[in-house]
PDB file of N, CA and C in Angstrom:
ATOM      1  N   UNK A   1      96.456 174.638 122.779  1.00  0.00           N
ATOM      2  CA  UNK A   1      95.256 174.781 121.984  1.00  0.00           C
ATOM      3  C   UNK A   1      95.509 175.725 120.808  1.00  0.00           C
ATOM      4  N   UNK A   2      96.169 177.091 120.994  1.00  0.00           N
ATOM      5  CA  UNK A   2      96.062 177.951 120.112  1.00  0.00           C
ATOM      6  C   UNK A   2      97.382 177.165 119.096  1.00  0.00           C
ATOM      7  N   UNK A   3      98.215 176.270 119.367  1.00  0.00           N
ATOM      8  CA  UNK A   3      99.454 175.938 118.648  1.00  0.00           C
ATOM      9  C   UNK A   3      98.791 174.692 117.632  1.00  0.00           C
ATOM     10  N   UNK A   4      98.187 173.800 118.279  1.00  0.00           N
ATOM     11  CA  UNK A   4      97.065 172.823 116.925  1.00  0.00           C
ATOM     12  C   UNK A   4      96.131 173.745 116.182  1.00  0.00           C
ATOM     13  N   UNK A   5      95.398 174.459 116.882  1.00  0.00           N
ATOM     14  CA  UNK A   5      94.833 175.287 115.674  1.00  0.00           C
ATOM     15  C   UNK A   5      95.512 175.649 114.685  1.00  0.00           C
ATOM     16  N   UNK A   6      96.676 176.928 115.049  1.00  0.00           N
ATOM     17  CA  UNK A   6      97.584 177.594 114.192  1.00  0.00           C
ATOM     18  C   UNK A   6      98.291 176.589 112.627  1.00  0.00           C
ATOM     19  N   UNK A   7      98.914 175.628 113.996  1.00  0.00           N
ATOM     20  CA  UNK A   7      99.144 174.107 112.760  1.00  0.00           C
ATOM     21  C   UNK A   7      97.995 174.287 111.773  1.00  0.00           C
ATOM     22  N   UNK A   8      96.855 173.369 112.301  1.00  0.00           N
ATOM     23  CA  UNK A   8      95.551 172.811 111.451  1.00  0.00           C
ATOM     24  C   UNK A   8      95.572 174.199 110.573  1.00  0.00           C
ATOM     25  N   UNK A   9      95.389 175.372 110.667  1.00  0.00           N
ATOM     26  CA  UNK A   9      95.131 176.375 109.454  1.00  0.00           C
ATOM     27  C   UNK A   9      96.381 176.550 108.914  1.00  0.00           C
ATOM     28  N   UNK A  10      97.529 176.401 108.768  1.00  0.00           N
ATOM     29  CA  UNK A  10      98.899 176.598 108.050  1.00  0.00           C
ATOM     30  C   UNK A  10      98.568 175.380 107.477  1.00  0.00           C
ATOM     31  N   UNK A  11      98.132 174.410 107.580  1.00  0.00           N
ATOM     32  CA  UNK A  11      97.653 172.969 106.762  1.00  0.00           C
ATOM     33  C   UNK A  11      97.426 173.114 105.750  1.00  0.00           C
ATOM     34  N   UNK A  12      95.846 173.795 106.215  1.00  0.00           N
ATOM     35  CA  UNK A  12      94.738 173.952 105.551  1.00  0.00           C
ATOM     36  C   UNK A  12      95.238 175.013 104.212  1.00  0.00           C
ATOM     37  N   UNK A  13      96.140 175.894 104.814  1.00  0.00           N
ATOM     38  CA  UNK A  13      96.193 177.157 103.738  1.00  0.00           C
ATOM     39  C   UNK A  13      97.434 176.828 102.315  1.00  0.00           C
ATOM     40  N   UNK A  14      98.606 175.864 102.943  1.00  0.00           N
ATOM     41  CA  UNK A  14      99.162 174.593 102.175  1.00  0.00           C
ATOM     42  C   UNK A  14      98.862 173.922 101.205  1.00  0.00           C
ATOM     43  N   UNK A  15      97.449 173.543 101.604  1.00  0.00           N
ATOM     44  CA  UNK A  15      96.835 172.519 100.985  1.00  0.00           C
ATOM     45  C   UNK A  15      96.768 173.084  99.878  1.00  0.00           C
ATOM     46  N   UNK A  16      95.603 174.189 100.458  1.00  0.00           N
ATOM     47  CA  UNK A  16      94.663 175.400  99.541  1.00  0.00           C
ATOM     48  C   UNK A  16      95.642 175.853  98.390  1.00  0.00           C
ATOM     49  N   UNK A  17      96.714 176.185  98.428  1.00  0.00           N
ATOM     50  CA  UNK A  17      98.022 176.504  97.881  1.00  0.00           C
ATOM     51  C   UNK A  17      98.188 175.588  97.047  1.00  0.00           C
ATOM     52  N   UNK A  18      98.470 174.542  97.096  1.00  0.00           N
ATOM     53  CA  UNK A  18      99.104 173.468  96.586  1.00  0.00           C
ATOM     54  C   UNK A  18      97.722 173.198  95.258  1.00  0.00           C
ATOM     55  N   UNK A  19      96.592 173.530  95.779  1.00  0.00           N
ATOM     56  CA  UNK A  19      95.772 172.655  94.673  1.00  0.00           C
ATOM     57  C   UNK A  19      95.409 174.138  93.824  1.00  0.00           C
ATOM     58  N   UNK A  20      95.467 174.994  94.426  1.00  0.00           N
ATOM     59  CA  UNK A  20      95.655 175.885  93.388  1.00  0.00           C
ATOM     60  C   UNK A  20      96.540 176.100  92.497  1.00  0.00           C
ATOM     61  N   UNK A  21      97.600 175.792  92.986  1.00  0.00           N
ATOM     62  CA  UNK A  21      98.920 176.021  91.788  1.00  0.00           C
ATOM     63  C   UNK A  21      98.719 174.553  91.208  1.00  0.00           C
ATOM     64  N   UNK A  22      98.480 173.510  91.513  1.00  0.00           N
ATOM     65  CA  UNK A  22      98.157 172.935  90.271  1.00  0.00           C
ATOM     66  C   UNK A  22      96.948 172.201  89.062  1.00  0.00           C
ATOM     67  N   UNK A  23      95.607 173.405  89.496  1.00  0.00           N
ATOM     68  CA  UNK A  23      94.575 173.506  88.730  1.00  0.00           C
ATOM     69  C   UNK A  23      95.191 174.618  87.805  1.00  0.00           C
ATOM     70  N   UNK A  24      96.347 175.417  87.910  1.00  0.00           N
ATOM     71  CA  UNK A  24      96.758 176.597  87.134  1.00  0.00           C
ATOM     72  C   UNK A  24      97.558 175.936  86.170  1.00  0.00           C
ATOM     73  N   UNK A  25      98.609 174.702  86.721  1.00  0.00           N
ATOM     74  CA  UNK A  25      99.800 174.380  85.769  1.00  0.00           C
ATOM     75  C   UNK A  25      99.369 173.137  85.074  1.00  0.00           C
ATOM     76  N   UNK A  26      98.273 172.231  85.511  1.00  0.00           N
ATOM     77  CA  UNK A  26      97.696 171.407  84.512  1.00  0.00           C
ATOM     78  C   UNK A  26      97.149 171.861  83.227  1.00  0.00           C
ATOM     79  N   UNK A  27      97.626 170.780  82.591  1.00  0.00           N
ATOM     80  CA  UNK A  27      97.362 171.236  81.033  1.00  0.00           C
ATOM     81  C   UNK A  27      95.943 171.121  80.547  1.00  0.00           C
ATOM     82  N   UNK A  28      95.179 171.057  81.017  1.00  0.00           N
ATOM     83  CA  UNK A  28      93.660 170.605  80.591  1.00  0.00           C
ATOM     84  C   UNK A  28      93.039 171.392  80.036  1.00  0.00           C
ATOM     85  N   UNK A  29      92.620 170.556  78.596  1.00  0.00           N
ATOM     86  CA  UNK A  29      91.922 171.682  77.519  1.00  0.00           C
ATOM     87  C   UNK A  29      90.446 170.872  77.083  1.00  0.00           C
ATOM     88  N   UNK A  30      89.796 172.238  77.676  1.00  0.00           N
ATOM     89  CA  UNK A  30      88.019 172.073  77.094  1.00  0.00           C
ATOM     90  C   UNK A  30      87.509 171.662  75.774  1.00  0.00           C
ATOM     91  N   UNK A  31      88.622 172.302  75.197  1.00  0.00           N
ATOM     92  CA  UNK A  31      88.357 172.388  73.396  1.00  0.00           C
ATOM     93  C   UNK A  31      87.803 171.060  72.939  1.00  0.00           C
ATOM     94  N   UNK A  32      88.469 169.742  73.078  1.00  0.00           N
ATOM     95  CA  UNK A  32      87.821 168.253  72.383  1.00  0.00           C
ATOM     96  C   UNK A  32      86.949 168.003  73.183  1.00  0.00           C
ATOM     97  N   UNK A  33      86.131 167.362  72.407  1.00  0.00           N
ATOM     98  CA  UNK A  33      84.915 166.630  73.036  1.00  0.00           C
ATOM     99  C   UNK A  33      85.134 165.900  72.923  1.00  0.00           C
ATOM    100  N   UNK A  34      85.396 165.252  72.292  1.00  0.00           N
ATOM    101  CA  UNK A  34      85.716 163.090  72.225  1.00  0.00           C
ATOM    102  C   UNK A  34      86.449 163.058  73.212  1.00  0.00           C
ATOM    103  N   UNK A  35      87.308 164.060  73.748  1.00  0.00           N
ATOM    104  CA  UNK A  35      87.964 163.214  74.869  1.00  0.00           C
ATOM    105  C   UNK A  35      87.504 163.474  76.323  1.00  0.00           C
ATOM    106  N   UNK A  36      86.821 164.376  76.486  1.00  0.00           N
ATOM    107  CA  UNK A  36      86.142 165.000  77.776  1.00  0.00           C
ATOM    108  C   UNK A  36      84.788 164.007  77.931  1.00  0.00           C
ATOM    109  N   UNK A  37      84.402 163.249  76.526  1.00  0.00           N
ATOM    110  CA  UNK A  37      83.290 162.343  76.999  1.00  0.00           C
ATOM    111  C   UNK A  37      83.301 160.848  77.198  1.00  0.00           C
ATOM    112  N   UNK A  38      82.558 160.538  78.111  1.00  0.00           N
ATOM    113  CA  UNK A  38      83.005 159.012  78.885  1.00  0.00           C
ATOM    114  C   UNK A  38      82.920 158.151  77.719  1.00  0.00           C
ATOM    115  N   UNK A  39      83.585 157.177  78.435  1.00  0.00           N
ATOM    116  CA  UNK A  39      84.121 156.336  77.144  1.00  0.00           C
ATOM    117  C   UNK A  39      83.259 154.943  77.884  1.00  0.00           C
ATOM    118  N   UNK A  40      82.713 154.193  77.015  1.00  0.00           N
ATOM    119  CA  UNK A  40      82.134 152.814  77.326  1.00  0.00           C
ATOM    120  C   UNK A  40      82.253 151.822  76.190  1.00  0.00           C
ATOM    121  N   UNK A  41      82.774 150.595  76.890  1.00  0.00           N
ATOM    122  CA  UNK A  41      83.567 149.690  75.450  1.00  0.00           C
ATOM    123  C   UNK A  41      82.806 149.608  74.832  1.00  0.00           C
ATOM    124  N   UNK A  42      83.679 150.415  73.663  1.00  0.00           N
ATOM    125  CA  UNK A  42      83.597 149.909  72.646  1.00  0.00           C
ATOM    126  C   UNK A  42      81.862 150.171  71.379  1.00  0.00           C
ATOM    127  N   UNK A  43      81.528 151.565  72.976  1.00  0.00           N
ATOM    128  CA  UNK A  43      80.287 152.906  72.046  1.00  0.00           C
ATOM    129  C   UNK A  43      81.299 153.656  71.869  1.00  0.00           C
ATOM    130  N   UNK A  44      80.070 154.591  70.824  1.00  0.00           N
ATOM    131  CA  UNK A  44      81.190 155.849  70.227  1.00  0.00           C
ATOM    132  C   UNK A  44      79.697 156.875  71.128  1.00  0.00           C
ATOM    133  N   UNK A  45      80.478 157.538  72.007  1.00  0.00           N
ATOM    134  CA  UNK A  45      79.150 158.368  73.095  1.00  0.00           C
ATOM    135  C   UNK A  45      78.697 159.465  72.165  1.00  0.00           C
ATOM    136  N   UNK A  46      79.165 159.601  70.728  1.00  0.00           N
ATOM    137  CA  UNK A  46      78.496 160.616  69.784  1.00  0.00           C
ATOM    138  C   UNK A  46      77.446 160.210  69.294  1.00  0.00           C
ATOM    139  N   UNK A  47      77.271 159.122  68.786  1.00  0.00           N
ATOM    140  CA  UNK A  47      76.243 158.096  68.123  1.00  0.00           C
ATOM    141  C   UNK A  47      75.211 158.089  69.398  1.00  0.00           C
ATOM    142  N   UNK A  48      74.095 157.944  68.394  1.00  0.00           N
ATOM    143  CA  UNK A  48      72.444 157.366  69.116  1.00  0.00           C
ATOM    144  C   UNK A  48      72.798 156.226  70.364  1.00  0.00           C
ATOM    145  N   UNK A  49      72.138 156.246  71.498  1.00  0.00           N
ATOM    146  CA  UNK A  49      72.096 155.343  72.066  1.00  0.00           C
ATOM    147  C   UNK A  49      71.218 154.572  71.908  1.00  0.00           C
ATOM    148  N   UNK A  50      70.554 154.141  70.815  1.00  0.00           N
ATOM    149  CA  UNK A  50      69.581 153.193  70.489  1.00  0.00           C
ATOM    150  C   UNK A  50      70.241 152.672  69.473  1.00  0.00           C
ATOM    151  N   UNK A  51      71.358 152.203  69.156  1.00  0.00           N
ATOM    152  CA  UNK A  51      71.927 151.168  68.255  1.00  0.00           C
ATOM    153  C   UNK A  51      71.984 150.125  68.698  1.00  0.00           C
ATOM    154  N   UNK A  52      71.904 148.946  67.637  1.00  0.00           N
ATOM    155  CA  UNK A  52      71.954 147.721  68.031  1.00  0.00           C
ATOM    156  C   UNK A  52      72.804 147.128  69.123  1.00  0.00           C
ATOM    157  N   UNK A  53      72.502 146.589  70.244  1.00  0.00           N
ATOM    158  CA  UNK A  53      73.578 145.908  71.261  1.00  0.00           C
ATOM    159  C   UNK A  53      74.338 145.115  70.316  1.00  0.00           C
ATOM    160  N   UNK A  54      75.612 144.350  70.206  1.00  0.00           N
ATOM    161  CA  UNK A  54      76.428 143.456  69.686  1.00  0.00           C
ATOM    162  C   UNK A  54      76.518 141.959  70.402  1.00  0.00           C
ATOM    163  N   UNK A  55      75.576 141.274  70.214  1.00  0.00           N
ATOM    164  CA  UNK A  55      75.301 139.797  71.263  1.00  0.00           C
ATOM    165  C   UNK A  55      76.945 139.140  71.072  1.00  0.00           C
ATOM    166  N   UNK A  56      77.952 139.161  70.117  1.00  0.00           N
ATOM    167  CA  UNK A  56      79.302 138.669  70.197  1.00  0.00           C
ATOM    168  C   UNK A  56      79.764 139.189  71.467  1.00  0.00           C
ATOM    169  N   UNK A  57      79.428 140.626  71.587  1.00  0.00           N
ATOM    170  CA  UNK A  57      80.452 141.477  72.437  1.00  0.00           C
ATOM    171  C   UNK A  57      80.047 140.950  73.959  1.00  0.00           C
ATOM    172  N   UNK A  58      78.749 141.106  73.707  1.00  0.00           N
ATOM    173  CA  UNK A  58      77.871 140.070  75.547  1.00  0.00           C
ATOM    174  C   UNK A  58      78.518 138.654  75.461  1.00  0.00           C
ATOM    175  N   UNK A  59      78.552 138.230  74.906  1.00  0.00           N
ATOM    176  CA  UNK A  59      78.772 136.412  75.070  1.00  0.00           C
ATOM    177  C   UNK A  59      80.314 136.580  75.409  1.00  0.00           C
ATOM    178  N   UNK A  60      80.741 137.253  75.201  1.00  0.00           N
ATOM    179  CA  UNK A  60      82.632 137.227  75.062  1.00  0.00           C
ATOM    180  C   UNK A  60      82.830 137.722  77.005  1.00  0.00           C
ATOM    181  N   UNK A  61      81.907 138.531  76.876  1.00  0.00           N
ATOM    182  CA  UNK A  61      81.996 139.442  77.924  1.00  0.00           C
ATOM    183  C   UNK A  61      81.153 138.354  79.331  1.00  0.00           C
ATOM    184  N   UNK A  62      80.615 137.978  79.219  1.00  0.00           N
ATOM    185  CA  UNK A  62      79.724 136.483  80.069  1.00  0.00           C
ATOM    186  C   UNK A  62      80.594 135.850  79.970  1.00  0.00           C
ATOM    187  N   UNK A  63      81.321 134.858  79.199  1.00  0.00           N
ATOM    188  CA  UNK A  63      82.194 133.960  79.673  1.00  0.00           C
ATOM    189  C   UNK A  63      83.429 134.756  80.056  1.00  0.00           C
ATOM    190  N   UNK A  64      83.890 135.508  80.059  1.00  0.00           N
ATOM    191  CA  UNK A  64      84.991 136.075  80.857  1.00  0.00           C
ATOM    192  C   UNK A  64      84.606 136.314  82.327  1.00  0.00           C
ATOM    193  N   UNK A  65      83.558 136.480  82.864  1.00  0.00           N
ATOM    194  CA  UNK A  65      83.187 136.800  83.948  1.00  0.00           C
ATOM    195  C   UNK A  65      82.886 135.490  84.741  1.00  0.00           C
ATOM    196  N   UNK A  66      82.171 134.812  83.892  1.00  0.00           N
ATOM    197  CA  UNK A  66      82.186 133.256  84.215  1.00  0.00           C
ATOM    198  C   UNK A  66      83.380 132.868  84.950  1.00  0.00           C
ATOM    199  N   UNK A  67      84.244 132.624  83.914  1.00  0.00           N
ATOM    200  CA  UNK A  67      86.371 132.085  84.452  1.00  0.00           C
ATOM    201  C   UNK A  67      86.789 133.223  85.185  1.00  0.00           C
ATOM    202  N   UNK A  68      86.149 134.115  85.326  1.00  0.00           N
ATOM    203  CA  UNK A  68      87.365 134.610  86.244  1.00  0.00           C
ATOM    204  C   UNK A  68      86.508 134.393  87.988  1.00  0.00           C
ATOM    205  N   UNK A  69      85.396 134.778  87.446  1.00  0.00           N
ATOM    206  CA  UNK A  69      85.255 133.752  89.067  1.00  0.00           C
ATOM    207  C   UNK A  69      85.375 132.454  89.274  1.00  0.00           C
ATOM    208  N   UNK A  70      85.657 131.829  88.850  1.00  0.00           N
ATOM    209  CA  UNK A  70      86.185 130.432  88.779  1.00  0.00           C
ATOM    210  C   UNK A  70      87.705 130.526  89.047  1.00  0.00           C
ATOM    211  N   UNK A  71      87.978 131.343  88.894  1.00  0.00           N
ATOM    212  CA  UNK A  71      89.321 132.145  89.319  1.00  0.00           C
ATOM    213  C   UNK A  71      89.338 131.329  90.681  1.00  0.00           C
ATOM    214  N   UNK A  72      88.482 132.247  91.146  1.00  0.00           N
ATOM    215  CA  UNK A  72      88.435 132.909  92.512  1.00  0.00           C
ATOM    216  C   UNK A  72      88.238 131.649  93.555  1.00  0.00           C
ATOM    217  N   UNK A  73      87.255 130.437  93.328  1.00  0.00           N
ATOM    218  CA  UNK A  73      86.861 129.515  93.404  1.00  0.00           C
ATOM    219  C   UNK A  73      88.121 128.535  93.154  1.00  0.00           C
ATOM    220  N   UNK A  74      89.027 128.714  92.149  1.00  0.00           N
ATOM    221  CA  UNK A  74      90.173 127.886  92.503  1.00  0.00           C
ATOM    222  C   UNK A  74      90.947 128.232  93.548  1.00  0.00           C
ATOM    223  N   UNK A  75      91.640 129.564  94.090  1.00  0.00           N
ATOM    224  CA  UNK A  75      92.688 129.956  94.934  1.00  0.00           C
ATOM    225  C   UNK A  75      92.504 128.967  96.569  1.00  0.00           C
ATOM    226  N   UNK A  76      90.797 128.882  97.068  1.00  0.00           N
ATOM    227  CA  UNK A  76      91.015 127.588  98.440  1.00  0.00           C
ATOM    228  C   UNK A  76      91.559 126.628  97.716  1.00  0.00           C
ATOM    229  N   UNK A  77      91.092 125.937  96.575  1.00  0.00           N
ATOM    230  CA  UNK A  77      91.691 124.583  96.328  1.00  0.00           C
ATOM    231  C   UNK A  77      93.210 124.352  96.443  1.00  0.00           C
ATOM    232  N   UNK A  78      93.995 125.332  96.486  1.00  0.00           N
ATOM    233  CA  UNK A  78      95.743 125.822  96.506  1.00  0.00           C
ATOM    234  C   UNK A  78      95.636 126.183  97.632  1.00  0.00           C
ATOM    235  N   UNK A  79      94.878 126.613  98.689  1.00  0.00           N
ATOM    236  CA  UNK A  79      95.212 126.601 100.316  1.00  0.00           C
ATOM    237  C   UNK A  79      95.211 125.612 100.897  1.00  0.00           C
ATOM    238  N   UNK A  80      94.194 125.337 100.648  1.00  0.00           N
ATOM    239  CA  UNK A  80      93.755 123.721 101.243  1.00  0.00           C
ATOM    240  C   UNK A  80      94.141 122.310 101.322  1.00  0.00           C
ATOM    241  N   UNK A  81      95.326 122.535 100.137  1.00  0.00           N
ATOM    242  CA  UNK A  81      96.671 121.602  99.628  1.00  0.00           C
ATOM    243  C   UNK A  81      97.087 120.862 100.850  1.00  0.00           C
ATOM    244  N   UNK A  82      97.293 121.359 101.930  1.00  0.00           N
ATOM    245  CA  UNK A  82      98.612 120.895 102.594  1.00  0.00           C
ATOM    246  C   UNK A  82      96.813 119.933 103.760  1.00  0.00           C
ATOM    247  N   UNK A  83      96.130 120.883 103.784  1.00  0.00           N
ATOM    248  CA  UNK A  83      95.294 120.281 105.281  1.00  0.00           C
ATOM    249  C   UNK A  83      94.297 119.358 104.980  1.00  0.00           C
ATOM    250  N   UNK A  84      94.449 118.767 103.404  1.00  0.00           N
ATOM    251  CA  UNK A  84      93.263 117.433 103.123  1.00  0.00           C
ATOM    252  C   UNK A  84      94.298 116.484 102.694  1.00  0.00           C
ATOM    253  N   UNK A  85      93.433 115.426 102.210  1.00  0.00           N
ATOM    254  CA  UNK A  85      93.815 113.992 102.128  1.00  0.00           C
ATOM    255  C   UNK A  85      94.486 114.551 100.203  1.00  0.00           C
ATOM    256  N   UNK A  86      95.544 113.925  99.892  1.00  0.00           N
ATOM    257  CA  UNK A  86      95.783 114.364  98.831  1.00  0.00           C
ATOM    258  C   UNK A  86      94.989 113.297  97.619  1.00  0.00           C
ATOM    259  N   UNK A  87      94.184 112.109  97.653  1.00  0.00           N
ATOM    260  CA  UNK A  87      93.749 111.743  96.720  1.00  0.00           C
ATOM    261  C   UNK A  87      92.072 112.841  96.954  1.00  0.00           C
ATOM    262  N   UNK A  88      91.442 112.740  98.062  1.00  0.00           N
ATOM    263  CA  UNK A  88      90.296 113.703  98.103  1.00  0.00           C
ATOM    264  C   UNK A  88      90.200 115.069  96.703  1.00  0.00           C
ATOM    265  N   UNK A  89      91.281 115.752  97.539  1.00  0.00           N
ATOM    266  CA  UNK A  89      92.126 116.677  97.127  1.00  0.00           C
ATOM    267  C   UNK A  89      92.366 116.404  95.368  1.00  0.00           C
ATOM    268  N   UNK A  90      93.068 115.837  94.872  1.00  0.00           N
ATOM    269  CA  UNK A  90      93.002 115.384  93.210  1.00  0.00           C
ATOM    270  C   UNK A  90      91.768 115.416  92.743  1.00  0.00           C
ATOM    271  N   UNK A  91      90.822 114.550  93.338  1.00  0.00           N
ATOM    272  CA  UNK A  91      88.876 114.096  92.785  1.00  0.00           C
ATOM    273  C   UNK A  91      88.452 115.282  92.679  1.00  0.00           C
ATOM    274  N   UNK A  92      88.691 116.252  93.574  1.00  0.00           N
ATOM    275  CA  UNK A  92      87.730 117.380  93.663  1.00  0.00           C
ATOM    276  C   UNK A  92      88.361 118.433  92.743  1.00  0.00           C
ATOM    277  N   UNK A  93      89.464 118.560  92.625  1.00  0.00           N
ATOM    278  CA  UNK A  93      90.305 119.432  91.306  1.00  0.00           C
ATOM    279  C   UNK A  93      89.776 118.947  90.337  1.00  0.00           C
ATOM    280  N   UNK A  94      90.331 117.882  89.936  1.00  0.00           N
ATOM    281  CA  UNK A  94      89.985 117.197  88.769  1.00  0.00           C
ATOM    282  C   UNK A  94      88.533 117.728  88.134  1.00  0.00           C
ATOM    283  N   UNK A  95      87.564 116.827  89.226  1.00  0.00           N
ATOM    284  CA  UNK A  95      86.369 117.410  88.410  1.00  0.00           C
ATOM    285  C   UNK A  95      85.968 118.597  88.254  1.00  0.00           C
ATOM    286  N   UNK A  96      86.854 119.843  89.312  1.00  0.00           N
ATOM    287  CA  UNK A  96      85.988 121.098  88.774  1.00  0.00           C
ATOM    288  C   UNK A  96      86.581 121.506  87.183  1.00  0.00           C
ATOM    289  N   UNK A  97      87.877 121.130  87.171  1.00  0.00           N
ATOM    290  CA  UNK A  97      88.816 121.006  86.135  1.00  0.00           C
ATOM    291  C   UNK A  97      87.960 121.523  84.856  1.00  0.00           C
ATOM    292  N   UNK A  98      87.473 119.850  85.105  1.00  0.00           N
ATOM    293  CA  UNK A  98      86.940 118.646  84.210  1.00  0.00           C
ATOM    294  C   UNK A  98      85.895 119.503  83.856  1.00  0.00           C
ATOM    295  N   UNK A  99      84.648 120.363  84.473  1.00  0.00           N
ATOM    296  CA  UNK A  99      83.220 121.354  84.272  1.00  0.00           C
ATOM    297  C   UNK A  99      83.800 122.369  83.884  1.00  0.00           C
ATOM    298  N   UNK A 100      84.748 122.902  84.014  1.00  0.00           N
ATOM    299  CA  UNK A 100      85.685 124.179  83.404  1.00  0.00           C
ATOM    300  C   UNK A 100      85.554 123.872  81.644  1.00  0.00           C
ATOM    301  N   UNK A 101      86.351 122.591  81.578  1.00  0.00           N
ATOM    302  CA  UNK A 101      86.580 122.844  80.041  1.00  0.00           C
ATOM    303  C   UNK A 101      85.266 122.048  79.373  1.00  0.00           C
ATOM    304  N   UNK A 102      84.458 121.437  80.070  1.00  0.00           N
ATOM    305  CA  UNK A 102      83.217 120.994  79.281  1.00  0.00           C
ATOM    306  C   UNK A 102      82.209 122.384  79.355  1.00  0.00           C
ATOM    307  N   UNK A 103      82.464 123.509  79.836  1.00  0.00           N
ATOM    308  CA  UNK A 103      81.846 124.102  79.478  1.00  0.00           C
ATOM    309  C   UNK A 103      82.543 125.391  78.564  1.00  0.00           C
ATOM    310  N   UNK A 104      83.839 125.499  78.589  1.00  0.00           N
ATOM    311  CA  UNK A 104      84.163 126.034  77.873  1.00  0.00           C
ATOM    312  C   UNK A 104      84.289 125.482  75.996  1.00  0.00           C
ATOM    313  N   UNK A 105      83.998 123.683  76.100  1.00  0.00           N
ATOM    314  CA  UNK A 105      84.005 123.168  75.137  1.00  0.00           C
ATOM    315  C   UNK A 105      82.544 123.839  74.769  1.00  0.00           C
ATOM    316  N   UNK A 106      81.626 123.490  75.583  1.00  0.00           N
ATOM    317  CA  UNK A 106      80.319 123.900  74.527  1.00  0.00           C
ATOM    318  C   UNK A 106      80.283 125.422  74.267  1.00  0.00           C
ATOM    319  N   UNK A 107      80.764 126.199  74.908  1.00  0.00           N
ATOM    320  CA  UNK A 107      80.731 127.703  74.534  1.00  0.00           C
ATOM    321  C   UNK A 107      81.547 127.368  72.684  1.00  0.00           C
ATOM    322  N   UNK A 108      82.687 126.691  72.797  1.00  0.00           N
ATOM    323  CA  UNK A 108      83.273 126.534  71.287  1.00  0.00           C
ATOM    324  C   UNK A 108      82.267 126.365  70.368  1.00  0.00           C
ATOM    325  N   UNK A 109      82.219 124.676  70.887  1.00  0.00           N
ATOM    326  CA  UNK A 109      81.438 124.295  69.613  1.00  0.00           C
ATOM    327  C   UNK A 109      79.570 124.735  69.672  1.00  0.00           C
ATOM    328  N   UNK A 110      79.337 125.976  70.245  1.00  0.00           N
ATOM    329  CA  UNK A 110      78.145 126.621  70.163  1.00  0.00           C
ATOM    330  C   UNK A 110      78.180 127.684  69.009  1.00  0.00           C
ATOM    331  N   UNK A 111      79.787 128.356  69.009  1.00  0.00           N
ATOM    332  CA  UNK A 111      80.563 129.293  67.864  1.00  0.00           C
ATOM    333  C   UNK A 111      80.115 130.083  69.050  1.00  0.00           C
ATOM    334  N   UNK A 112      80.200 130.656  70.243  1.00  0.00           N
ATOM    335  CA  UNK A 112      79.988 131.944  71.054  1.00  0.00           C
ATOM    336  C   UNK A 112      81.469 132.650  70.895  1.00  0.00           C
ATOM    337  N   UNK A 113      82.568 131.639  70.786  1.00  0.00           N
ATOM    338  CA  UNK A 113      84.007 132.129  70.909  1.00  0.00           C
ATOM    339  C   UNK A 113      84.304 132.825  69.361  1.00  0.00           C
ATOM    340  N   UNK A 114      83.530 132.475  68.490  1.00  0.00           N
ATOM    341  CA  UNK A 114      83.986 133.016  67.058  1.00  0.00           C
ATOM    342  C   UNK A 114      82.977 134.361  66.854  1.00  0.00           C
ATOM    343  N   UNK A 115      84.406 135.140  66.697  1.00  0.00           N
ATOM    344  CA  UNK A 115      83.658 136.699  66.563  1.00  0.00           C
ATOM    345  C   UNK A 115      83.212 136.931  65.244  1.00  0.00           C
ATOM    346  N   UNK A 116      83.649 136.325  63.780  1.00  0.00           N
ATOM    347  CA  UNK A 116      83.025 136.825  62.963  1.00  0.00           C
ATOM    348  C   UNK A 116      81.632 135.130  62.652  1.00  0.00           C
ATOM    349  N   UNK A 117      80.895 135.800  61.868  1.00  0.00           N
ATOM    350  CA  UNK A 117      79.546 134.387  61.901  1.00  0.00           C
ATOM    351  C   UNK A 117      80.410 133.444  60.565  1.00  0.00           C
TER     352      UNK A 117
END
């Protein structure tokens, strides 16, 4: 009993040690503010937070989130390879395929993909 204790506080006092000597030898300086303040794409956190939102920057940012779960939604279709019928298997790729780029076609020709107007 008294030999796990003894351990557990030589740990503890290690530890204590260890994060003290390096809150002392890190270089971290108070002085800037731009860099001590959180950063969010693509605000400047000095400026008003009542500036205009950027609807390019949302639409860019929605269809990326869109495909990448579609991502996610493809990886069974690549498991599932070996344990279905392989024409099944083609029909059902195919068409999600196929809703992938008809909707990435109308995001085009909507201009959501073109950043300047």
């Amino acid at each position: 009993m008294f030999l796990s204790m003894s351990m557990i506080f030589i740990f503890l006092f290690i530890a204590t040690i260890m994060m003290l000597i390096c809150s002392i030898i890190s270089k971290k300086t108070f002085m800037d503010r731009e860099k001590n303040s959180p950063f969010e794409c693509g605000f400047d956190p000095m400026n008003s937070a009542r500036i205009p939102f950027s609807m390019h920057f949302f639409l860019i940012a929605m269809i990326f989130l869109i495909f990448d779960v579609e991502i996610t939604l493809i990886f069974p279709l690549i498991l599932i390879f070996n344990l279905s019928i392989i024409k099944n298997w083609l029909i059902i790729n195919l068409f999600f395929m196929f809703i992938l780029l008809l909707g990435i076609y109308h995001e085009w020709n909507q201009g959501a993909l073109n950043w300047t107007n």
